[in-house]
Protein backbone atom coordinates (compact mmCIF):
# COMPACT_ATOMS: atom_id res chain seq x y z
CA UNK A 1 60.14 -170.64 46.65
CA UNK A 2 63.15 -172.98 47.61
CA UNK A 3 66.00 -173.64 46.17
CA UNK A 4 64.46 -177.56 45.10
CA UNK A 5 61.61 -175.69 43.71
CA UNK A 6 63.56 -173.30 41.63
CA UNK A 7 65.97 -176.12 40.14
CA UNK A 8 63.19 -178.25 39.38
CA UNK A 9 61.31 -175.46 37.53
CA UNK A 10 64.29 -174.19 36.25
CA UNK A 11 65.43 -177.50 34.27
CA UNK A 12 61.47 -177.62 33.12
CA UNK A 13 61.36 -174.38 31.25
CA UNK A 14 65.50 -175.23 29.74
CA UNK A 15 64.20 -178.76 28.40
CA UNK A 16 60.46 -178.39 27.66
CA UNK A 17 61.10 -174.68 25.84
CA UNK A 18 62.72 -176.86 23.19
CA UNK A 19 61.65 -180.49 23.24
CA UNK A 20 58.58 -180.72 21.47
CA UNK A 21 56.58 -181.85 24.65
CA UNK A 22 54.35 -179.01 25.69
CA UNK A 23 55.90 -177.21 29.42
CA UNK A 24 52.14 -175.14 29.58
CA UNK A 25 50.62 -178.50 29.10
CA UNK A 26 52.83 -180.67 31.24
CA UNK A 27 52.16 -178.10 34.25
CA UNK A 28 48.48 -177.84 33.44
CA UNK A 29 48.96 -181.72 34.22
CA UNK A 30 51.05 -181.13 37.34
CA UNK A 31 48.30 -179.17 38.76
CA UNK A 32 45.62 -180.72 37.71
CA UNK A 33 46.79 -184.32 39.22
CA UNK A 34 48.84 -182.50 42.20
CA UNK A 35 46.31 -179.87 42.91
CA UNK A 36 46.87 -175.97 42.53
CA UNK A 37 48.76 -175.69 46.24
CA UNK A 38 50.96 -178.35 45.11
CA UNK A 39 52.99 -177.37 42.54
CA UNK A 40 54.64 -173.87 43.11
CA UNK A 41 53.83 -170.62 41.51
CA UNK A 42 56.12 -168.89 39.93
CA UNK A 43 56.38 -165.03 40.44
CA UNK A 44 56.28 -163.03 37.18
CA UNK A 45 60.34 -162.25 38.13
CA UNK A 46 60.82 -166.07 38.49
CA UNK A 47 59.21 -166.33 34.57
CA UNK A 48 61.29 -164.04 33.27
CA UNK A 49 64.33 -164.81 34.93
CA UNK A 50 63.57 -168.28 33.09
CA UNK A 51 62.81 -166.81 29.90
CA UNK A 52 65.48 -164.67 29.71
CA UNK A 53 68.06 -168.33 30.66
CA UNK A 54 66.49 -169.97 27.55
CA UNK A 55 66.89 -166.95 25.48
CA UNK A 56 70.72 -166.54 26.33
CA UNK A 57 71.22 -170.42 26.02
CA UNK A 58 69.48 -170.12 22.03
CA UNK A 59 72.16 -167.79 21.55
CA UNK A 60 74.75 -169.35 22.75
CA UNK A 61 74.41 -172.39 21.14
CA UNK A 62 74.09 -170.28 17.80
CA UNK A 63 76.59 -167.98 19.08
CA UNK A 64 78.19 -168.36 14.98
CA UNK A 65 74.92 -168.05 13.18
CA UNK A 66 73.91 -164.71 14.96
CA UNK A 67 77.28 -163.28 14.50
CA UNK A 68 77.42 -164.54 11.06
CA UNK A 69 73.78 -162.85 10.54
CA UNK A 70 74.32 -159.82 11.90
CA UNK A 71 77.62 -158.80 10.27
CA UNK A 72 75.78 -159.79 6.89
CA UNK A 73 72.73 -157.91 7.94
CA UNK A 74 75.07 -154.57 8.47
CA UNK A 75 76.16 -154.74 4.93
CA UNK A 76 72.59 -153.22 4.16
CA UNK A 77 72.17 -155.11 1.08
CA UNK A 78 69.42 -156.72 0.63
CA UNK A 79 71.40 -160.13 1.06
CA UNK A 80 70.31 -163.63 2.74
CA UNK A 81 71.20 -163.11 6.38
CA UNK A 82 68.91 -159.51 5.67
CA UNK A 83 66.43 -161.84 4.53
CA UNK A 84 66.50 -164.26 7.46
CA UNK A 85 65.90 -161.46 9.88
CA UNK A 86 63.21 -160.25 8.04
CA UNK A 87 61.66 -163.95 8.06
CA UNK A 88 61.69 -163.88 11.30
CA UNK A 89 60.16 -160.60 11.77
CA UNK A 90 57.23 -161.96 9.64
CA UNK A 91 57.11 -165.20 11.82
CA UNK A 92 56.51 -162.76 14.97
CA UNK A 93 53.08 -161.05 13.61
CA UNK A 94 50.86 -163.95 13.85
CA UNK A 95 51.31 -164.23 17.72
CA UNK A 96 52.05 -160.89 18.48
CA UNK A 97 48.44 -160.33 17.39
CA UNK A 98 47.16 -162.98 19.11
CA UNK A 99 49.37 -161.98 22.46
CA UNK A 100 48.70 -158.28 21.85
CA UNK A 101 44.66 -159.00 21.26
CA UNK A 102 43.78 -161.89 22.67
CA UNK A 103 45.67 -162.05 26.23
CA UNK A 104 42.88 -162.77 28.82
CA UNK A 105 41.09 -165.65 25.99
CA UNK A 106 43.84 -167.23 26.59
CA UNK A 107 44.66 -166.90 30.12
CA UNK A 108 41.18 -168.56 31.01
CA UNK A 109 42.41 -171.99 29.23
CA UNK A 110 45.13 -172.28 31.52
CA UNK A 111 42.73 -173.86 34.59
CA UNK A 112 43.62 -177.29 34.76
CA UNK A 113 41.51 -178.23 31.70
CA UNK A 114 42.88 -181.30 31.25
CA UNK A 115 40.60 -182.52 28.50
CA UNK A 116 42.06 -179.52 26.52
CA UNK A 117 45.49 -180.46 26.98
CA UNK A 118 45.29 -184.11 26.08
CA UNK A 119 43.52 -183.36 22.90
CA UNK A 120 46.39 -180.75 22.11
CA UNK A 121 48.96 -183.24 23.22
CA UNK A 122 47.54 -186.09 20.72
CA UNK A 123 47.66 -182.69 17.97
CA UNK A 124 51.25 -182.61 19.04
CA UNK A 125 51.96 -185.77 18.43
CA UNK A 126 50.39 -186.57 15.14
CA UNK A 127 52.48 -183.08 13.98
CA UNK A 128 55.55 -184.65 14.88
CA UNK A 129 55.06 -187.93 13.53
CA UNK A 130 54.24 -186.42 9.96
CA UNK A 131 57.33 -184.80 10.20
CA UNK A 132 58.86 -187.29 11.31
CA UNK A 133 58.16 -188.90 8.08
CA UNK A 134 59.10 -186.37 5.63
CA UNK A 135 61.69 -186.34 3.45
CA UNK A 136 64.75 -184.00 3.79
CA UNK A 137 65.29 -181.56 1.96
CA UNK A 138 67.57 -178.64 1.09
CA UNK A 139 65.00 -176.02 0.66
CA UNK A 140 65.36 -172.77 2.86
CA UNK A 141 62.50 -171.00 4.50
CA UNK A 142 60.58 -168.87 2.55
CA UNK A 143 58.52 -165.63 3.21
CA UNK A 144 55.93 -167.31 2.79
CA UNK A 145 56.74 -170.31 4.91
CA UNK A 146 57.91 -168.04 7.50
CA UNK A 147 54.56 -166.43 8.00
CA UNK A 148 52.73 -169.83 7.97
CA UNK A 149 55.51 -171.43 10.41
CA UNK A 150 54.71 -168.33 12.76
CA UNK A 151 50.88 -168.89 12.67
CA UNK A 152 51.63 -172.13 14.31
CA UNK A 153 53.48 -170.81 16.88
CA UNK A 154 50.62 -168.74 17.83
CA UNK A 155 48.96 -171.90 17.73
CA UNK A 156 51.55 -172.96 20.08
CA UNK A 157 50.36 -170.54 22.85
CA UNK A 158 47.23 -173.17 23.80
CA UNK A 159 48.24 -175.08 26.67
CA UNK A 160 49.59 -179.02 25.51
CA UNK A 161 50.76 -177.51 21.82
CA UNK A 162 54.13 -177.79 22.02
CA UNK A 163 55.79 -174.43 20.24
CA UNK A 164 59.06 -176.17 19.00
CA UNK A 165 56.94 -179.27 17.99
CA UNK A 166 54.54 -177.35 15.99
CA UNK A 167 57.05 -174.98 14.39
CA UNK A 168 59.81 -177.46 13.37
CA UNK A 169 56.72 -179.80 12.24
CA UNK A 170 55.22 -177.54 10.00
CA UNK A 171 58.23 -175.87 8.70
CA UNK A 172 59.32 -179.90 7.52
CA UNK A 173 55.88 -180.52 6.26
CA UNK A 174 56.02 -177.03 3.98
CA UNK A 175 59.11 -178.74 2.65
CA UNK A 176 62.01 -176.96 4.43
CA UNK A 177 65.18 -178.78 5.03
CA UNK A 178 64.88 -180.36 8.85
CA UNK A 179 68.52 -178.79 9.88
CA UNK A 180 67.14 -175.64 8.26
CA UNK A 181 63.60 -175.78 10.21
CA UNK A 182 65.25 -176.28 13.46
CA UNK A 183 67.74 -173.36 13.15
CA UNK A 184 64.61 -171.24 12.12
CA UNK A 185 62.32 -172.90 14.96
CA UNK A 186 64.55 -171.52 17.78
CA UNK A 187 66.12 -168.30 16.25
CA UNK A 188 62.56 -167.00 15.10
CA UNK A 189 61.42 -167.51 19.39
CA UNK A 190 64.58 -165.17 20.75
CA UNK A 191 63.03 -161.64 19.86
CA UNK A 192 59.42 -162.80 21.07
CA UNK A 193 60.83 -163.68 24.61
CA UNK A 194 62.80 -160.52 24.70
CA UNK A 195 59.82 -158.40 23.54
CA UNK A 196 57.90 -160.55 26.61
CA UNK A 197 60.06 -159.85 28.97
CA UNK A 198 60.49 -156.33 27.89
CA UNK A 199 56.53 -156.08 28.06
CA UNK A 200 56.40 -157.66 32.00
CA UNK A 201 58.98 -154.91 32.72
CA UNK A 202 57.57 -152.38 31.46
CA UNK A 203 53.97 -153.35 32.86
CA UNK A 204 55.35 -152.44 36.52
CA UNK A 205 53.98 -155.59 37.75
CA UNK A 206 57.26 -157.33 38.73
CA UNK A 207 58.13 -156.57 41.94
CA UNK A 208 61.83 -157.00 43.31
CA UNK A 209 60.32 -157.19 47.17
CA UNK A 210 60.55 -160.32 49.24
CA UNK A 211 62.66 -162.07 46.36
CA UNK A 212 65.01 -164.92 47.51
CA UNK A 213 67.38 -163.73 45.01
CA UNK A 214 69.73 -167.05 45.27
CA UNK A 215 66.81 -169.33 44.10
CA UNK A 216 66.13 -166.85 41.24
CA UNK A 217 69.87 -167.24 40.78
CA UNK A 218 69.96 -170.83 40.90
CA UNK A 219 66.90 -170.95 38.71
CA UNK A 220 68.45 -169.26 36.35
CA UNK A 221 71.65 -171.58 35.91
CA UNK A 222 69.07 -174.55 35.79
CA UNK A 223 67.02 -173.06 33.05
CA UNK A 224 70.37 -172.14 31.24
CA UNK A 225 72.20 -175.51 31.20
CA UNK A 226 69.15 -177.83 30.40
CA UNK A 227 68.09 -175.17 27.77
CA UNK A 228 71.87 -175.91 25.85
CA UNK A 229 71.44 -179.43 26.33
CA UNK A 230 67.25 -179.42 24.92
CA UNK A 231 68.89 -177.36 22.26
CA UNK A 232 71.89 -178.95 21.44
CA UNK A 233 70.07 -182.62 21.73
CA UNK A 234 67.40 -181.16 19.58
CA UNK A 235 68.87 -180.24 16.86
CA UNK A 236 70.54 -183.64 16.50
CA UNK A 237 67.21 -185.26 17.10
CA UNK A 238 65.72 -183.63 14.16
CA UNK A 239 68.37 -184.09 11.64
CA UNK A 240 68.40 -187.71 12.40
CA UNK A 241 64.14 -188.00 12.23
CA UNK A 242 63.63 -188.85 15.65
CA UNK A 243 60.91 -187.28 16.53
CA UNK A 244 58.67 -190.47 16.04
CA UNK A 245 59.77 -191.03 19.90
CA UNK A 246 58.11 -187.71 21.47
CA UNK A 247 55.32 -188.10 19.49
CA UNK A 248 54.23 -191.52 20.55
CA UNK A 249 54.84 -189.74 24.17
CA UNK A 250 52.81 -186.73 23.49
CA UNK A 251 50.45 -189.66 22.15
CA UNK A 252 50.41 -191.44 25.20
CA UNK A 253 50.03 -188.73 27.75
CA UNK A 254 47.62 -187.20 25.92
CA UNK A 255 45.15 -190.14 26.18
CA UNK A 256 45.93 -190.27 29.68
CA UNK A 257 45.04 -186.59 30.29
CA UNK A 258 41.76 -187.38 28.37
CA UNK A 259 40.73 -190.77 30.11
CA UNK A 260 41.33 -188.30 33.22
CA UNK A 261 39.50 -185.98 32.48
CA UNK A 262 36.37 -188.37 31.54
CA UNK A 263 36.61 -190.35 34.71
CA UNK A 264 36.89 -187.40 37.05
């Protein structure tokens, strides 16, 4: 892999892990219209080199929150920052489960099925134009909610569902303040890419050999300062109901993926 190939892939995974846009459907896409050789593969070190960029940039941006959270969360009272990392703990079963149990199912959707992706896509974007719609609110996250806002991440794992777009969606459409939906929408994703990246390592399949270590490195600063920006932008986006704009692009590239996939 070059160094082009690692900043282009890079800034990918930092913007499309949180614009609600779909990265496993816009590369299902790329190889589908570019063809397999075409678009570069990236080793299971490259993936979690980018994971782990989009995971420290979530973090950084709420850098406060965390700390805030975690000093409330040593207190051991059963207070609201306890209570926000056991929501998120609940929002992990749903696609832990479905990671855990249903692995190589899903595996065999990401071929280039195009037709799948711009049927997902148009999903996507009728999500975020509900949401887009709702009115704000100033109603935390529940349990409950919490659970149902991490079934649709699991949902998320089919290729053209975006996850940010279907948690932050459904979150808003369960009544949750939008500010409130986002903050939950990337906090609740840190732990699963940790726990993903702890699970590669641990596998023993990622090999250090033949690595050109200042792509991975450049990669990694790609993936970190477009994934602040996504964030960052995000955030903003949502509070100020913009989402009306990705969804009519999700729209639109979805029904191009379809006619695509009729016509070929």
């Amino acid at each position: 892999m070059d160094i082009i190939d690692s900043i282009i892939l890079g800034i990918l995974q930092g913007l499309t892990e949180f614009l609600p846009v779909s990265s496993s459907g816009h590369l299902e896409l790329g190889k589908a219209i570019l063809g397999d050789q075409s678009v570069p593969e990236e080793s299971l070190l490259f993936t979690v080199v980018l994971h782990f960029a989009t995971a420290l940039s979530t973090i950084v941006v709420f850098r406060k929150d965390i700390y805030q959270l975690i000093r409330g969360a040593l207190n051991f009272n059963w207070n609201a920052d306890l209570k926000f990392f056991v929501k998120i703990a609940v929002s992990m079963i749903p696609a832990v489960v479905v990671g855990l149990f249903f692995e190589n199912q899903l595996e065999q959707l990401f071929g280039g099925n195009i037709f799948l992706v711009g049927w997902m896509l148009m999903v996507t974007a009728m999500l975020l134009f509900l949401a887009d719609k709702a009115k704000n609110t100033n109603k935390p996250v529940s349990f409950k909610n919490a659970f149902v806002i991490g079934v649709s991440q699991a949902v998320a794992m089919l290729p053209g569902i975006s996850r940010s777009g279907a948690t932050i969606s459904t979150s808003v459409l369960l009544g949750n303040d939008k500010t409130k939906a986002a903050r939950f929408s990337f906090l609740m994703v840190v732990p699963l890419i940790f726990g993903k990246i702890a699970k590669d390592i641990l596998s023993g399949d990622i090999s250090t050999e033949s690595q050109n270590f200042t792509a991975l490195s450049i990669g990694f600063i790609a993936a970190f300062i477009s994934g602040l920006f996504a964030c960052t932008w995000m955030i903003a986006l949502v509070k100020k109901s913009k989402l009306s704009y990705f969804a009519a692009y999700c729209l639109v590239v979805g029904l191009i993926a379809v006619w695509i996939s009729w016509i070929n």
